[in-house]
Protein backbone atom coordinates (compact mmCIF):
# COMPACT_ATOMS: atom_id res chain seq x y z
CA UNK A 1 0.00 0.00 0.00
CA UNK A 2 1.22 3.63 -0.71
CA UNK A 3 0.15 7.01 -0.22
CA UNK A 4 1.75 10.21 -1.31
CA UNK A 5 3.98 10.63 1.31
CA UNK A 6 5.46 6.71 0.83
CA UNK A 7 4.78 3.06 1.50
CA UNK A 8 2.38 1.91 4.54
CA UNK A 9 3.59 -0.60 6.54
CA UNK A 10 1.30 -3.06 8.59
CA UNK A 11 2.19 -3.56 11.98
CA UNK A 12 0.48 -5.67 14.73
CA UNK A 13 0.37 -4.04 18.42
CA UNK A 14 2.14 -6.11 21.13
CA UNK A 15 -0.07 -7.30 24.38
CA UNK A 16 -0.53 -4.26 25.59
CA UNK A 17 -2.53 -1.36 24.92
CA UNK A 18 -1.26 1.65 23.20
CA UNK A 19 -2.70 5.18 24.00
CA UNK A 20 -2.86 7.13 21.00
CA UNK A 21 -1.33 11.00 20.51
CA UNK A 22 -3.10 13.49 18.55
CA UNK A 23 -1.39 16.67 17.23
CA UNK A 24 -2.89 18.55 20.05
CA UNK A 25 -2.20 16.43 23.03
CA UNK A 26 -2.29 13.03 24.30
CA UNK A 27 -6.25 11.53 24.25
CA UNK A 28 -7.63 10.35 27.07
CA UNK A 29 -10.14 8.65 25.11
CA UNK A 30 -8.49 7.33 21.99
CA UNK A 31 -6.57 3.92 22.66
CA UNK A 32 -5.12 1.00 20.39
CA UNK A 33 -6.10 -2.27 21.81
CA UNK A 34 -3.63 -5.30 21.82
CA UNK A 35 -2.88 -7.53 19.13
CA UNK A 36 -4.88 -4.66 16.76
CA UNK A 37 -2.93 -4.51 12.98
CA UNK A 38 -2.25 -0.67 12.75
CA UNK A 39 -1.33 0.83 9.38
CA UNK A 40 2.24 3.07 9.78
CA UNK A 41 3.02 6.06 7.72
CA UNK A 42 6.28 6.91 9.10
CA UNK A 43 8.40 7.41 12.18
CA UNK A 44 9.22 10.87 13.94
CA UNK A 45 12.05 11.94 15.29
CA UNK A 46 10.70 11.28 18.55
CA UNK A 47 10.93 7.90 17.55
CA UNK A 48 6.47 8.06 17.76
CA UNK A 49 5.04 6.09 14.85
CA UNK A 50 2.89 8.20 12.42
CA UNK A 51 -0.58 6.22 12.07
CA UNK A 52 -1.94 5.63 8.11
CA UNK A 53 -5.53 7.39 7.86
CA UNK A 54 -5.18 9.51 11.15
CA UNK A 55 -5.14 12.47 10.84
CA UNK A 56 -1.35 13.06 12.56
CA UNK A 57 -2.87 10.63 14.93
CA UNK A 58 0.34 8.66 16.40
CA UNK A 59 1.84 6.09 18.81
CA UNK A 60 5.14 5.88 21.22
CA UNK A 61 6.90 3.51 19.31
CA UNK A 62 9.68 3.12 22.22
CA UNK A 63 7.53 2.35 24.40
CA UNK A 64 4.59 0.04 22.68
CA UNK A 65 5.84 -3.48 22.22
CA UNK A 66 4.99 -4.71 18.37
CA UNK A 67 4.85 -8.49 16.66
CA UNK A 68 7.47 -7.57 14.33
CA UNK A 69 10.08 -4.52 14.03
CA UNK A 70 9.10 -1.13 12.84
CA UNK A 71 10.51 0.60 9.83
CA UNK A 72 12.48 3.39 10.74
CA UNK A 73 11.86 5.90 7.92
CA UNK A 74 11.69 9.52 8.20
CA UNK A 75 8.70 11.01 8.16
CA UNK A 76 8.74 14.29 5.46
CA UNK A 77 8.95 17.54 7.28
CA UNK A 78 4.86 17.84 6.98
CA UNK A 79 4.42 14.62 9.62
CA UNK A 80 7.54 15.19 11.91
CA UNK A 81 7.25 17.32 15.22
């Protein structure tokens, strides 16, 4: 899968849940379950992992356990914080 700012990778969430970052602030409501297959844009340079379809919607990839490793690729200067 692609979009215009480069390939989507498919990731499945780790055990535990992840609580998801919006531009504005961390939500108190918004929360990946575990074992959920999340769609990844990109990662920051906080190391937070850019979600596919979310609006700069994101998760702490350092600290969220996945099935398989992440891509590290840059996120263009648009997505990055």
């Amino acid at each position: 899968m692609s979009t215009a700012t480069g390939s989507v990778e498919k990731v499945v969430l780790g055990t535990t849940d992840a609580r998801v970052y919006t531009p504005e602030r961390w939500s108190t409501r918004l929360w990946i379950r575990g074992g959920a297959t999340v769609y990844v844009i990109c990662t920051d340079s906080r190391d937070f992992l850019v979600l596919y379809g979310g609006d700069g919607d994101r998760v702490d990839g350092t600290n969220t356990q996945f099935t398989r490793p992440v891509p590290q690729k840059d996120c263009p200067p648009g997505l990055d914080e």
